[in-house]
Structure formats: structure tokens, C-alpha cells
Protein backbone atom coordinates (compact mmCIF):
# COMPACT_ATOMS: atom_id res chain seq x y z
CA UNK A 1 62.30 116.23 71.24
CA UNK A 2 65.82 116.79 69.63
CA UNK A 3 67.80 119.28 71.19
CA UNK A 4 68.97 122.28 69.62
CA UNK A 5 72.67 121.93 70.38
CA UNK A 6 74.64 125.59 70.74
CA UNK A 7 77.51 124.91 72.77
CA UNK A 8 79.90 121.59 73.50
CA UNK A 9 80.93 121.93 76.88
CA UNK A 10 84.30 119.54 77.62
CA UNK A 11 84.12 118.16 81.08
CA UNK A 12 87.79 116.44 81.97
CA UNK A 13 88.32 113.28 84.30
CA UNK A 14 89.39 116.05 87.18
CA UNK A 15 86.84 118.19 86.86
CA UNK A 16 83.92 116.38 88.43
CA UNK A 17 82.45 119.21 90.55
CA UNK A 18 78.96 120.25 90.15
CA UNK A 19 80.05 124.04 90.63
CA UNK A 20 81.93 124.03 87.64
CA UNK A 21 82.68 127.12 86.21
CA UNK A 22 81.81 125.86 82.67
CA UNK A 23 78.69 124.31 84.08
CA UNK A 24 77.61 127.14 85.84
CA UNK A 25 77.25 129.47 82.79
CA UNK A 26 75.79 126.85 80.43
CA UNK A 27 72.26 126.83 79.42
CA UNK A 28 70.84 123.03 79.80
CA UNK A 29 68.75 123.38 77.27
CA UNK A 30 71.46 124.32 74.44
CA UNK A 31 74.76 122.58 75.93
CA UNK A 32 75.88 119.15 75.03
CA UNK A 33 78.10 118.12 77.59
CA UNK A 34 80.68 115.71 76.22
CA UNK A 35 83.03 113.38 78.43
CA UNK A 36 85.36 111.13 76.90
CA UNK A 37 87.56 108.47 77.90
CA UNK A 38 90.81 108.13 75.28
CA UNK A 39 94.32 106.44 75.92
CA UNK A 40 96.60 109.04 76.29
CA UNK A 41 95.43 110.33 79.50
CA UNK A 42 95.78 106.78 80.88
CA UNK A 43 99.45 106.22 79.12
CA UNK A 44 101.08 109.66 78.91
CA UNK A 45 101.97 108.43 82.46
CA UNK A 46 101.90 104.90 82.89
CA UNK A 47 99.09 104.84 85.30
CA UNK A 48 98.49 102.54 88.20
CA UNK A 49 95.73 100.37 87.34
CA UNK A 50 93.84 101.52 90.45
CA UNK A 51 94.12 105.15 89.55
CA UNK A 52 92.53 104.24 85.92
CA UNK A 53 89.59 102.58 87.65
CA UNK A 54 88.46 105.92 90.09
CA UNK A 55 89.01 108.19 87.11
CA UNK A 56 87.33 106.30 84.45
CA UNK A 57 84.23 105.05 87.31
CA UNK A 58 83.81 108.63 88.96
CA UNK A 59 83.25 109.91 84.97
CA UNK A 60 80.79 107.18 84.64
CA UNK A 61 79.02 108.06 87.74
CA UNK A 62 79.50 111.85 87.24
CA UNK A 63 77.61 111.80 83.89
CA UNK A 64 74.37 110.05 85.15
CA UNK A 65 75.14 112.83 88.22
CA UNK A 66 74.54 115.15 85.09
CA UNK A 67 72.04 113.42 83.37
CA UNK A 68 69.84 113.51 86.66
CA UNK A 69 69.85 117.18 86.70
CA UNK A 70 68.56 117.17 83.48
CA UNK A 71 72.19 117.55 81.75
CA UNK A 72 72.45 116.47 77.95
CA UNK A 73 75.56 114.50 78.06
CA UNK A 74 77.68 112.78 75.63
CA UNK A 75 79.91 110.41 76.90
CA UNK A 76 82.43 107.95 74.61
CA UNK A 77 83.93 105.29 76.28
CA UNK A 78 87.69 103.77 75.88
CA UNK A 79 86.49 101.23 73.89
CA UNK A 80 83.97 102.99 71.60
CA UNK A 81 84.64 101.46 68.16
CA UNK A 82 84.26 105.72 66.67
CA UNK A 83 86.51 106.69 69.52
CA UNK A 84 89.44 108.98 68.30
CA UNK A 85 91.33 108.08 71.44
CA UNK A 86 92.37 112.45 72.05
CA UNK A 87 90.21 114.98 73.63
CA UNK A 88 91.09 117.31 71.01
CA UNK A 89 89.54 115.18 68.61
CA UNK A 90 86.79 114.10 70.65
CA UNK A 91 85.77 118.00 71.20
CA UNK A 92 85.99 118.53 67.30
CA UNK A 93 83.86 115.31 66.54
CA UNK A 94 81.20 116.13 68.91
CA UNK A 95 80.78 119.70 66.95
CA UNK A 96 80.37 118.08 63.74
CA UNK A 97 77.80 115.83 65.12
CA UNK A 98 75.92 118.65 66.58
CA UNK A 99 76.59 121.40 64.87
CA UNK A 100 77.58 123.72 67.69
CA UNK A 101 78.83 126.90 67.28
CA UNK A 102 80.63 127.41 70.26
CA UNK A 103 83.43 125.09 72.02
CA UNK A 104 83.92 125.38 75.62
CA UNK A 105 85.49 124.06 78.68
CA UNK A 106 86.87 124.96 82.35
CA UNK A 107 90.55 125.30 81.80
CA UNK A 108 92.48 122.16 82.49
CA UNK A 109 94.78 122.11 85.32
CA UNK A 110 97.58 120.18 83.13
CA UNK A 111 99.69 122.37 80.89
CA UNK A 112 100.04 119.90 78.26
CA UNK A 113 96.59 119.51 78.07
CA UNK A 114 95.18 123.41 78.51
CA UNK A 115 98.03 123.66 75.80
CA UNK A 116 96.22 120.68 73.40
CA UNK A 117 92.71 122.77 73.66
CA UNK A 118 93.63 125.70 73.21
CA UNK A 119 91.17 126.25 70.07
CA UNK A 120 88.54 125.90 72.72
CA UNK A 121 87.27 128.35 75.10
CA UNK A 122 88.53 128.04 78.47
CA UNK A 123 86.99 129.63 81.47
CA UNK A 124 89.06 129.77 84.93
CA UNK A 125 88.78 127.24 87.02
CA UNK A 126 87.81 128.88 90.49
CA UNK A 127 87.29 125.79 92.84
CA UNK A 128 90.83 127.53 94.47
CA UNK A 129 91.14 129.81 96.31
CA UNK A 130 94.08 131.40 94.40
CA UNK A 131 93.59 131.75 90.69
CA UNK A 132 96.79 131.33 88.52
CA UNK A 133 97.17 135.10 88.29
CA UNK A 134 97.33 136.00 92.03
CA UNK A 135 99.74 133.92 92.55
CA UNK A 136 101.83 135.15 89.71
CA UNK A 137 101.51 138.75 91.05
CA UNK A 138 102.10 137.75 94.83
CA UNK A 139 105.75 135.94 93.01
CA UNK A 140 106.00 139.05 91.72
CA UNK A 141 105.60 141.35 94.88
CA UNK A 142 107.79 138.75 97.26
CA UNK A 143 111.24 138.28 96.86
CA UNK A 144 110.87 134.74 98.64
CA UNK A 145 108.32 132.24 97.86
CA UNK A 146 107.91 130.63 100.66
CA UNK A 147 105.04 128.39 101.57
CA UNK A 148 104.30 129.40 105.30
CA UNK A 149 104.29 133.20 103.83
CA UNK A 150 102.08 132.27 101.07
CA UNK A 151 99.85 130.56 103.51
CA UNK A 152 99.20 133.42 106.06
CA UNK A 153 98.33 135.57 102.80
CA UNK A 154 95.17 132.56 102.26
CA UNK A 155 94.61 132.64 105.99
CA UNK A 156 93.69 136.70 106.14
CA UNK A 157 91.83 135.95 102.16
CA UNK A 158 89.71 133.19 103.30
CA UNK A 159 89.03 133.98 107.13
CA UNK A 160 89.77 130.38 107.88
CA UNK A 161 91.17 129.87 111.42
CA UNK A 162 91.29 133.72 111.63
CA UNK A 163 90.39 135.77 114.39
CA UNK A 164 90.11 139.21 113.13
CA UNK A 165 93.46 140.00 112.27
CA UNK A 166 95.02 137.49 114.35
CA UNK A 167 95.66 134.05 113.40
CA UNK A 168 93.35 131.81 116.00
CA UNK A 169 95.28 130.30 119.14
CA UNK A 170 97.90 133.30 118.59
CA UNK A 171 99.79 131.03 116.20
CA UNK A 172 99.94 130.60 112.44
CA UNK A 173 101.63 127.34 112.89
CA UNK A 174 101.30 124.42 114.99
CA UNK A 175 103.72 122.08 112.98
CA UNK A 176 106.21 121.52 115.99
CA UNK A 177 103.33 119.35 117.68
CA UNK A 178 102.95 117.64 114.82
CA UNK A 179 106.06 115.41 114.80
CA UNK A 180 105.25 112.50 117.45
CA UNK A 181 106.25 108.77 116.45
CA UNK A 182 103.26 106.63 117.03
CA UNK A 183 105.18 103.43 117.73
CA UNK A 184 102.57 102.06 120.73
CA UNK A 185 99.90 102.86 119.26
CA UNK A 186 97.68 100.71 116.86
CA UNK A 187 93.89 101.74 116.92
CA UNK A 188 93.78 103.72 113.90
CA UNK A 189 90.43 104.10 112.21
CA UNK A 190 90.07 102.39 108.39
CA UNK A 191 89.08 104.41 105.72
CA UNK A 192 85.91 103.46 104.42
CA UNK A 193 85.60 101.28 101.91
CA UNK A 194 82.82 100.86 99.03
CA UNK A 195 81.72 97.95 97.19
CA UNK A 196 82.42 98.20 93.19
CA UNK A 197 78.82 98.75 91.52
CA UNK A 198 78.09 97.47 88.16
CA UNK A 199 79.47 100.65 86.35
CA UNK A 200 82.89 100.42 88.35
CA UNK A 201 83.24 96.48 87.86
CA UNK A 202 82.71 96.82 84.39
CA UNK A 203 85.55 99.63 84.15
CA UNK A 204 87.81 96.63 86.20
CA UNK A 205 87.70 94.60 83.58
CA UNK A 206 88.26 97.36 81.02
CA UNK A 207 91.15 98.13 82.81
CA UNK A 208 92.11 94.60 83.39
CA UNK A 209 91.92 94.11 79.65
CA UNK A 210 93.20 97.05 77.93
CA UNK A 211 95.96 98.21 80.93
CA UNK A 212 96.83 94.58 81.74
CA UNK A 213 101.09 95.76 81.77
CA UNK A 214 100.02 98.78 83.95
CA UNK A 215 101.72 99.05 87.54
CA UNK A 216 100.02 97.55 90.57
CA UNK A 217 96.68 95.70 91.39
CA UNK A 218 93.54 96.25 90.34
CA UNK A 219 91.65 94.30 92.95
CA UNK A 220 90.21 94.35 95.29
CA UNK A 221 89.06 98.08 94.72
CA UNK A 222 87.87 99.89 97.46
CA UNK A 223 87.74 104.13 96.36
CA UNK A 224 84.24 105.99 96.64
CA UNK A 225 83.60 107.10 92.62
CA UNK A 226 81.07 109.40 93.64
CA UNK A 227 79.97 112.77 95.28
CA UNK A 228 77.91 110.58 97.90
CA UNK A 229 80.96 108.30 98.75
CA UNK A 230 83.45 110.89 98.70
CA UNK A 231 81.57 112.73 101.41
CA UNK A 232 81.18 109.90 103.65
CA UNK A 233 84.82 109.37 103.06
CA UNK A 234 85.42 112.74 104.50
CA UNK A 235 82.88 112.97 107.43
CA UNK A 236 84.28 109.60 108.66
CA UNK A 237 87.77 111.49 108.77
CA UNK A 238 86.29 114.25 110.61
CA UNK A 239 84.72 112.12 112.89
CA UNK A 240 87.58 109.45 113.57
CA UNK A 241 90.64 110.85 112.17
CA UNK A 242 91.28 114.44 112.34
CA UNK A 243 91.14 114.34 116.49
CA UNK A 244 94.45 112.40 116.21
CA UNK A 245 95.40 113.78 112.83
CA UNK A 246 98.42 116.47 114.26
CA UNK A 247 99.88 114.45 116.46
CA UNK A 248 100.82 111.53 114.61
CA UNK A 249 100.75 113.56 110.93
CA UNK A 250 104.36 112.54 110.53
CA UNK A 251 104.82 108.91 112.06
CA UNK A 252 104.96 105.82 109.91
CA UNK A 253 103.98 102.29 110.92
CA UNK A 254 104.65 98.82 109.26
CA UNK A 255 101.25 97.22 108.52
CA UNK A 256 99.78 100.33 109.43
CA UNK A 257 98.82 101.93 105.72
CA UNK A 258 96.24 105.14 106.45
CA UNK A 259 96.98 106.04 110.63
CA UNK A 260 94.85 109.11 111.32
CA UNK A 261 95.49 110.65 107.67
CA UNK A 262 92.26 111.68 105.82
CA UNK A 263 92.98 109.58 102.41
CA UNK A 264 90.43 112.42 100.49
CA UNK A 265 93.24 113.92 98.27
CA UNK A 266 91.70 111.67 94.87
CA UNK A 267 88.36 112.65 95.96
CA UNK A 268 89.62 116.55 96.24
CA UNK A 269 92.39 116.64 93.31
CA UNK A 270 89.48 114.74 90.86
CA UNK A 271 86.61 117.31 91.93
CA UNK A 272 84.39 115.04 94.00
CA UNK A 273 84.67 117.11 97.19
CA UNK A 274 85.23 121.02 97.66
CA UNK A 275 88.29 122.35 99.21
CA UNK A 276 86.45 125.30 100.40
CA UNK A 277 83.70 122.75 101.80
CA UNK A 278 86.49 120.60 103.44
CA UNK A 279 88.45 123.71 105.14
CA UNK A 280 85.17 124.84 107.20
CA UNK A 281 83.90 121.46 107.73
CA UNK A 282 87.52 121.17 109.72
CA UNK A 283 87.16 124.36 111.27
CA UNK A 284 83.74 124.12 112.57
CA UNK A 285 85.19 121.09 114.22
CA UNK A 286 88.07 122.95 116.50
CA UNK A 287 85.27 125.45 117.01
CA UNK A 288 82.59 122.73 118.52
CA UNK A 289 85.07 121.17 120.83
CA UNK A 290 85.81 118.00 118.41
CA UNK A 291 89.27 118.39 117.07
CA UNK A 292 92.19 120.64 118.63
CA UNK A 293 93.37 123.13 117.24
CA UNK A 294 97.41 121.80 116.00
CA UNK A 295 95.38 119.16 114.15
CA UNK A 296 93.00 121.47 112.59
CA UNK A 297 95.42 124.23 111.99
CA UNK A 298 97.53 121.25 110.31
CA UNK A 299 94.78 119.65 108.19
CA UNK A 300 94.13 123.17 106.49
CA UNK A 301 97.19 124.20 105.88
CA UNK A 302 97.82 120.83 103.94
CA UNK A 303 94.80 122.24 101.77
CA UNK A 304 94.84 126.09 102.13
CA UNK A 305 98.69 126.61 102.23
CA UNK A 306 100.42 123.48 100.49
CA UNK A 307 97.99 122.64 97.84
CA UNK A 308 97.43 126.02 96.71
CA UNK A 309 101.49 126.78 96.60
CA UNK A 310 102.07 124.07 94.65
CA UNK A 311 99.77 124.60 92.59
CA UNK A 312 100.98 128.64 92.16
CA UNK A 313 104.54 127.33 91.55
CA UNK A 314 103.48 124.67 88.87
CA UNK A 315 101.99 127.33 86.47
CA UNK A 316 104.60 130.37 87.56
CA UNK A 317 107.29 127.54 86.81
CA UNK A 318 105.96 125.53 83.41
CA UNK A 319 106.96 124.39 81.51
CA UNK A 320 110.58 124.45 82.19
CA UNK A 321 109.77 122.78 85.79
CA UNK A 322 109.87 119.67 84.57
CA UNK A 323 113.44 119.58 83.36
CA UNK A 324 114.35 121.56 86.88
CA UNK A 325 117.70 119.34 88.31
CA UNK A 326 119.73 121.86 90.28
CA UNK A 327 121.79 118.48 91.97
CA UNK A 328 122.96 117.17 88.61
CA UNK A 329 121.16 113.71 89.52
CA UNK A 330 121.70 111.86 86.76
CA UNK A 331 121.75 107.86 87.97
CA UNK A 332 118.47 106.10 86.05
CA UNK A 333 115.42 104.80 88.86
CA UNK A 334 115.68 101.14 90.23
CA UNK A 335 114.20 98.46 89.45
CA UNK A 336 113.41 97.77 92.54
CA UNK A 337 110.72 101.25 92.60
CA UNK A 338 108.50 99.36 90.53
CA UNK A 339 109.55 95.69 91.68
CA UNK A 340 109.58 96.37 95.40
CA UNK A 341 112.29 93.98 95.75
CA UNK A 342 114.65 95.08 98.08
CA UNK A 343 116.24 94.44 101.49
CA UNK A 344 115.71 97.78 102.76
CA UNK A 345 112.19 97.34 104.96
CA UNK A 346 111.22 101.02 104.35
CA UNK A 347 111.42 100.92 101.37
CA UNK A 348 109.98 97.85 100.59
CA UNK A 349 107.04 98.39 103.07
CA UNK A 350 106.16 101.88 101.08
CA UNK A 351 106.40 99.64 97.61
CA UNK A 352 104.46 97.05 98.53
CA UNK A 353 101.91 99.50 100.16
CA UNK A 354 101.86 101.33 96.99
CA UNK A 355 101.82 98.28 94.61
CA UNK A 356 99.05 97.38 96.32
CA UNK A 357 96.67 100.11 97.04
CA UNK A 358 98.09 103.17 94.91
CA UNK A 359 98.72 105.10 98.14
CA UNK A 360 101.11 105.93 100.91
CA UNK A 361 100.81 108.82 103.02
CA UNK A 362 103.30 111.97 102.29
CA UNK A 363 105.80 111.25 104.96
CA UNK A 364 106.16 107.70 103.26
CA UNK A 365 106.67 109.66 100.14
CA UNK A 366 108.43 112.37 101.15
CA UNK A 367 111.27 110.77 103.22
CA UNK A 368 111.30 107.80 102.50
CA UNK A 369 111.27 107.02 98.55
CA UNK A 370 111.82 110.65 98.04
CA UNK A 371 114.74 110.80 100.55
CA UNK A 372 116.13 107.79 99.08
CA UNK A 373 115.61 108.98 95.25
CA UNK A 374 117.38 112.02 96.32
CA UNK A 375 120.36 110.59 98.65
CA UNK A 376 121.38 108.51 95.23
CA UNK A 377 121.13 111.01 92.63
CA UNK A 378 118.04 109.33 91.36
CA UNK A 379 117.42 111.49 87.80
CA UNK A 380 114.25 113.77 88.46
CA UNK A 381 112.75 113.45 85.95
CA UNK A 382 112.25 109.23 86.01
CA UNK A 383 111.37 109.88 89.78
CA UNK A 384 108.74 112.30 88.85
CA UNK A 385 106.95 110.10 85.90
CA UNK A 386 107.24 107.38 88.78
CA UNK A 387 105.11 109.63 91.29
CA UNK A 388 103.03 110.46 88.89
CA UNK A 389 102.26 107.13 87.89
CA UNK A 390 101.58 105.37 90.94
CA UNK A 391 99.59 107.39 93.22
CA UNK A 392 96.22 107.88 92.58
CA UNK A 393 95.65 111.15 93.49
CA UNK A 394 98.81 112.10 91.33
CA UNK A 395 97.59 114.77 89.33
CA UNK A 396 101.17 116.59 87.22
CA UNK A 397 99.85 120.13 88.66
CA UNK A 398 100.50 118.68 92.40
CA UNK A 399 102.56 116.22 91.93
CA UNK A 400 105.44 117.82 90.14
CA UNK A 401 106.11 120.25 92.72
CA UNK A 402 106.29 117.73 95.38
CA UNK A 403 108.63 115.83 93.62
CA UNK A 404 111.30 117.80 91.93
CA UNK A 405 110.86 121.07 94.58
CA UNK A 406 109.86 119.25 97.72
CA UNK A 407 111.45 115.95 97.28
CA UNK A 408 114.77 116.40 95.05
CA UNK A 409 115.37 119.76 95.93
CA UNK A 410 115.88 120.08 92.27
CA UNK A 411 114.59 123.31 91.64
CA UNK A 412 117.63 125.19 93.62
CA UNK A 413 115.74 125.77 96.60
CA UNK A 414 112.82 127.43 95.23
CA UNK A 415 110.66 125.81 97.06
CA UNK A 416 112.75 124.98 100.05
CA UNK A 417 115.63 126.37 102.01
CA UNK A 418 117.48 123.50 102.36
CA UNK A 419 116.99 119.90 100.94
CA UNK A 420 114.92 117.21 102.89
CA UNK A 421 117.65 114.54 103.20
CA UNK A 422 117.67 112.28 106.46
CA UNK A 423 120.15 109.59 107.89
CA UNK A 424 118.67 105.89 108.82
CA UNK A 425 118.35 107.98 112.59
CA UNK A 426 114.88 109.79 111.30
CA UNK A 427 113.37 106.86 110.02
CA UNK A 428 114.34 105.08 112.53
CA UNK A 429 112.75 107.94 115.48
CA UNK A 430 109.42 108.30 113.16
CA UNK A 431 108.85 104.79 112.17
CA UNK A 432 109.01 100.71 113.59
CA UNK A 433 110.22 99.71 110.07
CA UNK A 434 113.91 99.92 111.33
CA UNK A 435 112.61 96.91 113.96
CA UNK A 436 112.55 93.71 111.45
CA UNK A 437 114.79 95.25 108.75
CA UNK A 438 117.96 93.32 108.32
CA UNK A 439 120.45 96.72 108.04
CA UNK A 440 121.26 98.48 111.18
CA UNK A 441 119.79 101.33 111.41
CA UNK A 442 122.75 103.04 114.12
CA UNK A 443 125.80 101.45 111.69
CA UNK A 444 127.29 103.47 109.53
CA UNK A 445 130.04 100.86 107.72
CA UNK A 446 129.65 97.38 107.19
CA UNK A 447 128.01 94.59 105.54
CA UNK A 448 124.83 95.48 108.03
CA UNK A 449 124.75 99.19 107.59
CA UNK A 450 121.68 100.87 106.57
CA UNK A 451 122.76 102.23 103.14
CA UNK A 452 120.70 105.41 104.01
CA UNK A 453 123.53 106.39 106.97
CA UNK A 454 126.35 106.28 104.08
CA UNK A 455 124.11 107.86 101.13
CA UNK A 456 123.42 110.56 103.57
CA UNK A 457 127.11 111.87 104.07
CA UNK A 458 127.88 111.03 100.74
CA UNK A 459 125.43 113.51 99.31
CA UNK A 460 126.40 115.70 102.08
CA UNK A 461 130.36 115.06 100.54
CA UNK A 462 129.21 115.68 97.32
CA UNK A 463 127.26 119.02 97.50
CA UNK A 464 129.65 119.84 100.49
CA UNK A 465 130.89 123.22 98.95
CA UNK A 466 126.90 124.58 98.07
CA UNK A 467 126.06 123.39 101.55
CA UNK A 468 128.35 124.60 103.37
CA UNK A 469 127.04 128.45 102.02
CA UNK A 470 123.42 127.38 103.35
CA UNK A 471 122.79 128.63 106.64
CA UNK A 472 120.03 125.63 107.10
CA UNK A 473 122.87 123.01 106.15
CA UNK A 474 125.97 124.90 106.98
CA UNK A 475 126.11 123.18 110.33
CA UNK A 476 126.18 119.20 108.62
CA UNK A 477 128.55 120.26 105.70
CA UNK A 478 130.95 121.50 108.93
CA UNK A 479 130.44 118.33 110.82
CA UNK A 480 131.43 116.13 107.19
CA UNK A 481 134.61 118.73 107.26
CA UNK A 482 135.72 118.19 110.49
CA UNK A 483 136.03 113.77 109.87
CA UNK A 484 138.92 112.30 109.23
CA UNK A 485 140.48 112.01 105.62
CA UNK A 486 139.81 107.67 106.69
CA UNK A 487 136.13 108.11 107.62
CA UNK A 488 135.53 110.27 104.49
CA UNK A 489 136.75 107.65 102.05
CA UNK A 490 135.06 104.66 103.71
CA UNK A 491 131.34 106.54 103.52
CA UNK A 492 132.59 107.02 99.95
CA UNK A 493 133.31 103.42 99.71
CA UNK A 494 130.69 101.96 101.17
CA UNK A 495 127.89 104.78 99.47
CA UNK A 496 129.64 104.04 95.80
CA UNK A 497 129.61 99.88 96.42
CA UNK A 498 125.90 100.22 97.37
CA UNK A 499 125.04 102.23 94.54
CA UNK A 500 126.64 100.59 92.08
CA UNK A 501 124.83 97.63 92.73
CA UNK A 502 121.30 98.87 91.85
CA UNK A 503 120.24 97.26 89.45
CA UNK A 504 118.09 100.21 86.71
CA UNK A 505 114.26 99.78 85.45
CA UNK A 506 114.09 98.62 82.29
CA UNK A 507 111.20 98.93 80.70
């Protein structure tokens, strides 16, 4: 029997949740879904081939998902010879061919592309726990914004972790036993890994084929692309991983890609698991004895507290965020982001790693190719397109707050009070990369200096006079003031030598 069609209902590659808003006020019997796979969305950002495969495979498998529950679904693959290659267009085909009077769609959770549909209608998307609108009135009613402030606000809304009033243990925070290097240790559980079905091996060699001058490997390709997976991804975290999670949340070890971290953010960020789900599965762990409660507490705030801010601060901010560069960081990205090819084992060791699998952890990300990105005046926004491109769980919504606020500190402190730079000395407490690197981690000057010791006071030199009016930095910009007029020029020397022989990406 044909169906009568009434309503095309757009379904995006990060919107794979059954409890879809737009699903869940849809008739089945009059709703063609449509999914569609075009170019753009793998190109606007130059996509890691990896990240291309999980998004185009989970679509696959979420449309038979649909079609199973008795979902009409039309879905147009990349390489549909009638394929417009843009949503837009896609969404305005599918009405012709079905002659549907109404056009609808949870609203996407990427300006550009809410902004491109706009001529459709667009419901909220409530799979957070803070819609776009709270957030913009809590900015509103707080001078500062904060993320632990933000966070105790989705503590008392959601109950997580709660005890009445009172946050659970008598603490809101648990970060300061969070910080331990895990240099002895090495029994860290794998993430599990799924065999490529026939749907995802034929979107391989799609990929392979159309995205062949795409960043990174495509095989061998190990992601769950389905609701199923996802979930075993996640219990096998609870089970293995979250126990040890707090401790260690910050330590980084050569060889050593995934430690106790959960590796569910491209299951989460693309819609195959729940963050709601995810919170009290971690909770009703602490609460049965299985996981203390710093790793818990730490866990959910990653999901309750930082995901949610960032996500606030994306829409408050677009879409001027983007251009945000509050250092003046001007110097182009190295080549050696995308080639890997440098003497600097930290940094090569986070390349490779991401090269490779499309993933490093966020204290990989955060201090050490964010660190270094913001120690040389990397420009933001190249540094942010590079994020964005090579980390599979890199939507813009999360990723761009991470980057320019969290990383480059190039939103003037909106996000944070003081800039996450570090000397050769942190990487060298949280990590064993420092061990087989060929730079010295404890020299300052020289041929065998670790160029982070002299880009560190040399961004310190150069922001010496906005510093030195921070309270959180005042101390360091003193400490610069107080060396000698000698010491002073040689950082310079050495910092300006080292930079000037990066070598920029050309594309």
C-alpha cells in the first residue's frame, strides 16, 4: 500500500537517538523520514577519514533501526547518481517527490546548518539538560560564567549526585584527586572493539574512494555504529574503567592511547547513547559500592557540567565565536599538526595517536597540542578547523569552545580565568613522554632544550603587562619581571629561533 506522505521529517548524522524530539511527535503512518548523506558535511571541515566512516555507518544502521519500528524512511546515499549533495536540497526534493505539506526537523546543533534550514520547522532538541534558552537567561542573571557555577545549577536541576540540598560526599568537586600521573602503571582496560559489518565496509571503501586526500587512516576501523554497540561500549567503561577513571583522568602515557577514559563521547555527541542514561548509569555505580565517588563525581561533571557549558557558550557566543582571538595569534598551523613529523615526543606521540585512530584523550588535547598551539601564537582559527577535523567526536557546537575558550584562551577569559599554558615541567610530572624524547625536559637554553620551557616565558614576556593584572597569573608575570635583562633576551632568542623554524601547512 502507498503511503500517504504528510510530513518530511529531516533526521541529521548527529541526531541518531530514538527519543528524538521530531520523532516523537510524528505520526508513522504519514511521516517520511529522509536521511541523506551529501559532501559538504564531510568537507566543510576536512574530516578524518575515520570520523566519515562512524557518521555515514551509524546513519546506515540508524535507518534500518527506523525501518524496524515500522519507520518509512528515505535515505540517499553519497553516491546516489540524483543526489543534490546539500540537505537543503535534499529536504526540498523529498517534498516534491511526496508531496508533503509540512517540512520538519529537530533543530541542528550547528549554526551554519540550523541557519541553512531555516525554511523548515525546527523543534528543540531536548536530549540536554539545558535548552539554549536557559542558558541564555542564567548568562543573563550571572555576572560570571563560570563552569563549576554553571554546574552546581545542573546538579540541584537534575538531582544527580545530590543529596537533598547538599551536594553528595559534602563536596561539589573532587577535581584535586583527580590529578595523579600514572607512570607505573600499565593494566588499562581496551575499549571494545567491533568488527566492520557489510554496511560499514561498504562505507570504507566509499570513503576510501571519494575522501582518499582526507586526514588519517581508515583502517583498521574499530567504532560501534550502533545503539547495541554503543551501549556495550559504555557498560564495559562502567565496569572496567570508571573505578580508576578519577585518579588517573589527567595522566598521559606513551603507547598507552585510552587509560581508564570512557572513549563514548562519538557515541554521545552523534546520539547513539543518552546523556541522561549515562549520568545515572554512573551514579547508580558510586551508590552500589562499584566506583568512588571523585571518579563518579568527575565522570558527570565531564557530561553534566562541561558538555552542557560549552554547549550554552557556543549558541550565547555565535556566530562571532569563531573569529574570537583575544592573544592576537596570528602565526599559520605547522605542518607538522597534520604530518606528525617532529622531534618533540609529545607531540608527535598525540599526532601519531590521532593520525591513527581519530582520538586522544582531552589532556592530550588540551595541554599538549593545545598548549603548544597556544605557547606559539598558533592563529585560532586554523587550530580550530584542525580540531574539528581530526577528532571524531568533533562536533563545531563542542568543539569550538574547547578550542578557542579552553585551549587558546582566545575568547578573553570568558571561559577561563587565566590561560592553560604549561612549561616542559607539567608534561613532564603527568606524562613518560619526556623519558625517550631527545629535548630536555629541565633545560631551559640550548641546543637540547625542550622548546616548550622557552615558548612558555616567552608568551609569559609577551602578554606580561595583561598578566601581570590577573590575579591567577600575576604571580608568573612577577617571577618573568624579576630575571635578569640577559635571561630575558636569551628565552627570547631561543623561543624566536625555534619558531621561526616551523615550517607552515600548506595545503
Amino acid at each position: 500500500m502507498t503511503q500517504k506522505v504528510h510530513s518530511i521529517l529531516l533526521i541529521t548524522g548527529d541526531q541518531l537517538s530514538l527519543t528524538l524530539a521530531a520523532l516523537r511527535t510524528s505520526d508513522k503512518a504519514t511521516t517520511r523520514v529522509l536521511m541523506a548523506e551529501v559532501r559538504p558535511e564531510a568537507t566543510t571541515a576536512k574530516h578524518h577519514k575515520k570520523k566519515i566512516i562512524f557518521v555515514f555507518s551509524a546513519m546506515r544502521h540508524f535507518a534500518e533501526e527506523l525501518r524496524g519500528q515500522g519507520w518509512h524512511v528515505d535515505y540517499v546515499k553519497l553516491d546516489d547518481a540524483a543526489n543534490t549533495q546539500s540537505l537543503a536540497s535534499e529536504v526540498k526534493r523529498a517534498q516534491s517527490r511526496h508531496g508533503a505539506e509540512i517540512l520538519q526537523t529537530t533543530a541542528p546543533n550547528d549554526y551554519r546548518l540550523r541557519r541553512e534550514l531555516d525554511f523548515i520547522t525546527q523543534l528543540p532538541d531536548d536530549r540536554f539538560f539545558c535548552s539554549d534558552k536557559e542558558f541564555a537567561d542564567y548568562a543573563k542573571a550571572h555576572h560570571s560564567l563560570r563552569m563549576e557555577f554553571f554546574y552546581r545549577e545542573m546538579r540541584r536541576k537534575s538531582g544527580l549526585l545530590m543529596n537533598g540540598p547538599d551536594p553528595v560526599g559534602g563536596r561539589w568537586n573532587f577535581d584535586a584527586e583527580n590529578r595523579k600521573p600514572a607512570k607505573g602503571e600499565r593494566n588499562f582496560p581496551t575499549p571494545p572493539h567491533f568488527e566492520p559489518d557489510t554496511i560499514t565496509q561498504q562505507v570504507i571503501e566509499l570513503v576510501k574512494h571519494h575522501f582518499a586526500d582526507h586526514y588519517g587512516l581508515a583502517e583498521p576501523f574499530w567504532f560501534g555504529v550502533t545503539r547495541q554497540q554503543a551501549a556495550k561500549a559504555f557498560q564495559h567503561f562502567l565496569r572496567h574503567g570508571l573505578p580508576h577513571f578519577g585518579a588517573t583522568q589527567d595522566a598521559m602515557l606513551e603507547g598507552q592511547y585510552y587509560l581508564n577514559h570512557s572513549v563514548i563521547s562519538l557515541y554521545l555527541n552523534f546520539g547513539l547513547l543518552d546523556a541522561r542514561e549515562i549520568c545515572c548509569a554512573a551514579q547508580a555505580a558510586y551508590q552500589s559500592g562499584e566506583a568512588p565517588l571523585a571518579a563518579v563525581e568527575g565522570f558527570i561533571r565531564q557530561i553534566l557540567g562541561w558538555r552542557e557549558y560549552v554547549r550554552g557558550i557556543y549558541w550565547l557566543k555565535m556566530p562571532g565565536y569563531l573569529q574570537s582571538n583575544a592573544l592576537g595569534a596570528t602565526r599559520p598551523i605547522p605542518d607538522f599538526y597534520w604530518s606528525h613529523n617532529t622531534e618533540m615526543n609529545c607531540m608527535a606521540q598525540v599526532f601519531r595517536q590521532t593520525h591513527d585512530e581519530a582520538y586522544a584523550h582531552h589532556i592530550q588535547r588540551l595541554m599538549i597540542t593545545g598548549n603548544f598551539a597556544l605557547l606559539a601564537g598558533l592563529n585560532p582559527a586554523q587550530v580550530h578547523d584542525w580540531y574539528h577535523a581530526v577528532y571524531i567526536d568533533a562536533l563545531e557546537w563542542v568543539e569550538a569552545p574547547n578550542t578557542i575558550g579552553m585551549a587558546l584562551h582566545a575568547d578573553g577569559g570568558l571561559m577561563g580565568s587565566k590561560p592553560y599554558a604549561a612549561s616542559a615541567n607539567y608534561i613532564n610530572k603527568m606524562s613518560d613522554y619526556c623519558g625517550s624524547c631527545r629535548y630536555d625536559p629541565k633545560q631551559r637554553l640550548g641546543p637540547d632544550a625542550c622548546p616548550f620551557n622557552a615558548l612558555y616565558w616567552n608568551f609569559i614576556a609577551t602578554h606580561h603587562q595583561a598578566f601581570s593584572r590577573n590575579p591567577r597569573m600575576s604571580q608568573t608575570a612577577n617571577s618573568y619581571q624579576k630575571m635578569s635583562a640577559e635571561d630575558k633576551s636569551a628565552i627570547k632568542t631561543q623561543a624566536e629561533g625555534f619558531l621561526a623554524s616551523l615550517k607552515a601547512y600548506q595545503e
